[in-house]
Protein backbone atom coordinates (compact mmCIF):
# COMPACT_ATOMS: atom_id res chain seq x y z
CA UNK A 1 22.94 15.18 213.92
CA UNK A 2 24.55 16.54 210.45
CA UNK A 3 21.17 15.01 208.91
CA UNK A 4 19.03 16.87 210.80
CA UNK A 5 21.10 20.06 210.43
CA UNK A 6 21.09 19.55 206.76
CA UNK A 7 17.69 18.80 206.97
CA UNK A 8 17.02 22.34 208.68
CA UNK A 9 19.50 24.23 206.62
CA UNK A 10 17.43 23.07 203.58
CA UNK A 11 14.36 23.84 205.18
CA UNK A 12 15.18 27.43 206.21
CA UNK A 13 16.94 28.40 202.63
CA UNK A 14 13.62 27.25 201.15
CA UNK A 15 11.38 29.66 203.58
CA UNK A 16 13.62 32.57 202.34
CA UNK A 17 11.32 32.16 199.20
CA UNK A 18 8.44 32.77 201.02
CA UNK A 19 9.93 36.30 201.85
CA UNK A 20 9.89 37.07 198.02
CA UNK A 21 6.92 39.18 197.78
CA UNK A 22 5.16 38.95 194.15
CA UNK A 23 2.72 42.51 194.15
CA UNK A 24 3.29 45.98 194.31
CA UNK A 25 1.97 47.81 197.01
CA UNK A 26 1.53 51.92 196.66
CA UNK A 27 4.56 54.08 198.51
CA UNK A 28 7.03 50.48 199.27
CA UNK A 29 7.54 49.69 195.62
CA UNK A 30 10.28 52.31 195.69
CA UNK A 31 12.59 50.44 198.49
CA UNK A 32 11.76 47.00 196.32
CA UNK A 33 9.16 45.60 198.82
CA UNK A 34 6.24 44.43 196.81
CA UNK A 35 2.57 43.86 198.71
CA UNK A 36 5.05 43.31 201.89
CA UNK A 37 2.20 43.51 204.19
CA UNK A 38 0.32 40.19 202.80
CA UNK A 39 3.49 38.30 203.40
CA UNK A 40 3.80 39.75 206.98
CA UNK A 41 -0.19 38.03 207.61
CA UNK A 42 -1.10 34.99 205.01
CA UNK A 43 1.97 33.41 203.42
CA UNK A 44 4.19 33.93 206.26
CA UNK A 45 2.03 32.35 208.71
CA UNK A 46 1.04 29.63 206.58
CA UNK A 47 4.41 28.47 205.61
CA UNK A 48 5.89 29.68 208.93
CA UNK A 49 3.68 26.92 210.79
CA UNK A 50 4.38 24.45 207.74
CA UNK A 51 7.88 25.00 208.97
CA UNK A 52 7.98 24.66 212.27
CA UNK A 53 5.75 21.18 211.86
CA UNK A 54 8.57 19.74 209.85
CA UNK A 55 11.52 20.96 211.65
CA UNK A 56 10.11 20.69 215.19
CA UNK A 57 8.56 16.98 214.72
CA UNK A 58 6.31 16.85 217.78
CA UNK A 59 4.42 13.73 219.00
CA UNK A 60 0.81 14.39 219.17
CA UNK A 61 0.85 15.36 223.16
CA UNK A 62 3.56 17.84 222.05
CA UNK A 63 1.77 19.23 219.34
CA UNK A 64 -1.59 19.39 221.82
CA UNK A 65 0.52 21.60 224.43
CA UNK A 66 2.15 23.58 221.60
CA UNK A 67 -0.20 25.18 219.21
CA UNK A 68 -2.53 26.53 221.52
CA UNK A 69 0.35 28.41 223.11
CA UNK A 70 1.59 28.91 219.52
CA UNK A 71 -1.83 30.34 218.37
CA UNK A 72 -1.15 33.41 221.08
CA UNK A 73 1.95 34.01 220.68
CA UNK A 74 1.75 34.03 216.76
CA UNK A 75 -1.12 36.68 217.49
CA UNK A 76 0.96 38.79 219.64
CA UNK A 77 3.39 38.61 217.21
CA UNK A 78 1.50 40.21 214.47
CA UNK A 79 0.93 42.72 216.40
CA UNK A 80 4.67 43.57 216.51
CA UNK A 81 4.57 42.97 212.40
CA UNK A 82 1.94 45.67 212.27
CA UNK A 83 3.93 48.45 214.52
CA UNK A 84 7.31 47.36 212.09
CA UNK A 85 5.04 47.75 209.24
CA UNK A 86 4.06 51.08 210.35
CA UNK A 87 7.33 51.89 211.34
CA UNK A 88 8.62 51.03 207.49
CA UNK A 89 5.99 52.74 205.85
CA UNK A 90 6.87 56.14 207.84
CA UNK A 91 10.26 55.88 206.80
CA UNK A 92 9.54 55.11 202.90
CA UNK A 93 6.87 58.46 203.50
CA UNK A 94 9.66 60.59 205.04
CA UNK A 95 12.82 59.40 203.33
CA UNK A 96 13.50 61.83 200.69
CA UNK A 97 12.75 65.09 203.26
CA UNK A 98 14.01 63.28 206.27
CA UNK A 99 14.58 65.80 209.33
CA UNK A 100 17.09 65.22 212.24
CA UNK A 101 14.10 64.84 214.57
CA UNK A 102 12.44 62.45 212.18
CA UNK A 103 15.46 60.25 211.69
CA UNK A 104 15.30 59.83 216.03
CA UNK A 105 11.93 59.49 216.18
CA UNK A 106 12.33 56.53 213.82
CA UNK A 107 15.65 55.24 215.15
CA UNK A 108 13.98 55.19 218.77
CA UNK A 109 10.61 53.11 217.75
CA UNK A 110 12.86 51.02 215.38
CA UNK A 111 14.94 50.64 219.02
CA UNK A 112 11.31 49.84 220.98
CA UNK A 113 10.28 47.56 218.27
CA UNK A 114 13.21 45.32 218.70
CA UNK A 115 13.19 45.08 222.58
CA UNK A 116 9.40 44.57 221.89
CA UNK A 117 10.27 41.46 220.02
CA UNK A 118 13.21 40.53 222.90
CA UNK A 119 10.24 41.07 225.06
CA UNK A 120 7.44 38.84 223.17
CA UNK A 121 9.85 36.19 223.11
CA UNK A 122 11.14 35.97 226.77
CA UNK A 123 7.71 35.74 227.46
CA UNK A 124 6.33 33.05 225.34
CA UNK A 125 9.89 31.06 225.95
CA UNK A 126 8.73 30.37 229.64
CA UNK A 127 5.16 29.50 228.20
CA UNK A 128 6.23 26.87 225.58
CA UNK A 129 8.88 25.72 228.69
CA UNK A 130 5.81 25.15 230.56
CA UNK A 131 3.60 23.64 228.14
CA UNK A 132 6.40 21.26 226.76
CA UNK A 133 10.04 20.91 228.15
CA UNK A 134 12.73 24.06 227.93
CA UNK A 135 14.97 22.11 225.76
CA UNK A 136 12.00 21.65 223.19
CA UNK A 137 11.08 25.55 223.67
CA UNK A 138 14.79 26.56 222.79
CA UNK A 139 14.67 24.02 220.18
CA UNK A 140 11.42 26.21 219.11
CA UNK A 141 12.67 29.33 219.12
CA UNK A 142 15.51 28.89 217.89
CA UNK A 143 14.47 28.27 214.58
CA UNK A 144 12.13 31.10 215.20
CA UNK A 145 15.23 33.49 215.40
CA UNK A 146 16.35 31.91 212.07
CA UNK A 147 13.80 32.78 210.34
CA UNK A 148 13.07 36.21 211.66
CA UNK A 149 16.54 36.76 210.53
CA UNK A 150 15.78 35.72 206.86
CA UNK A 151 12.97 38.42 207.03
CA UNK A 152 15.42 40.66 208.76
CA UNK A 153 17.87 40.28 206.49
CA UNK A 154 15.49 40.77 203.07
CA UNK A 155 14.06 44.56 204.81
CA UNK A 156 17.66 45.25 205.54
CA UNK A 157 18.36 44.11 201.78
CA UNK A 158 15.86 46.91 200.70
CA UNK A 159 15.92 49.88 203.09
CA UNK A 160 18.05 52.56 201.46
CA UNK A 161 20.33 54.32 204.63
CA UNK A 162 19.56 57.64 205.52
CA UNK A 163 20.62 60.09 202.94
């Protein structure tokens, strides 16, 4: 058990390089994100999948009733990337003039988008339970939370607060 926890540990401090963003895109560069979108589509999804292959070690029947299910949800989920995308950009576009009724407008889709994502994953959790076994889908998504909180903690890292 402490090899296999090593074994993830490593694993996840390694995807938190695949967070580092290497361009500048116009109107982010200012809050240190760098061409933040193509990490949100290619490289995340690449490596994310890499990542989940390694750590989740299916047999081949697992891996036949996963990544179809996978495939959807990973879809659905980009759709949530582009609505926090959105979300980010508004705020770098509005931070030095930001109004009281800007500041809640932002604060309550920032609020949506993260019962979206509570949302998304209730959902898909009782697909992958289906299509595999529950303790497999927790397995699953719990190194899914991981590593949305290595991308949650590098926009956190770069977001200025309110002035």
């Amino acid at each position: 058990m402490k090899n296999a926890m090593a074994v993830l540990l490593g694993i996840l401090v390694a995807a938190a390089a695949f967070f580092v963003v290497p361009r500048a895109e116009a109107g982010m560069e200012d809050f240190g994100f760098r061409n933040f979108e193509e990490v949100i589509r290619a490289d995340m999804r690449a490596k994310h999948a890499e990542l989940i292959t390694r750590v989740m070690q299916f047999s081949g029947k697992e891996a036949d009733a996963f990544w179809p299910v996978y495939r959807d949800y990973e879809r659905d989920l980009m759709k949530l990337a582009d609505e926090r995308l959105a979300l980010i950009k508004d705020y770098a576009a509005n931070y030095e003039n930001m109004s009281e009724e800007k500041a809640n407008e932002l604060a309550q889709r920032s609020l949506d988008w993260q019962a979206g994502r509570i949302k998304l994953m209730r959902h898909y959790y009782k697909k992958f339970s289906k299509a595999l076994t529950p303790k497999t889908a927790a397995k699953f998504f719990q190194v899914e939370n991981q590593l949305w909180l290595i991308l949650d903690l590098q926009i956190a890292s770069k977001l200025p607060l309110v002035k």
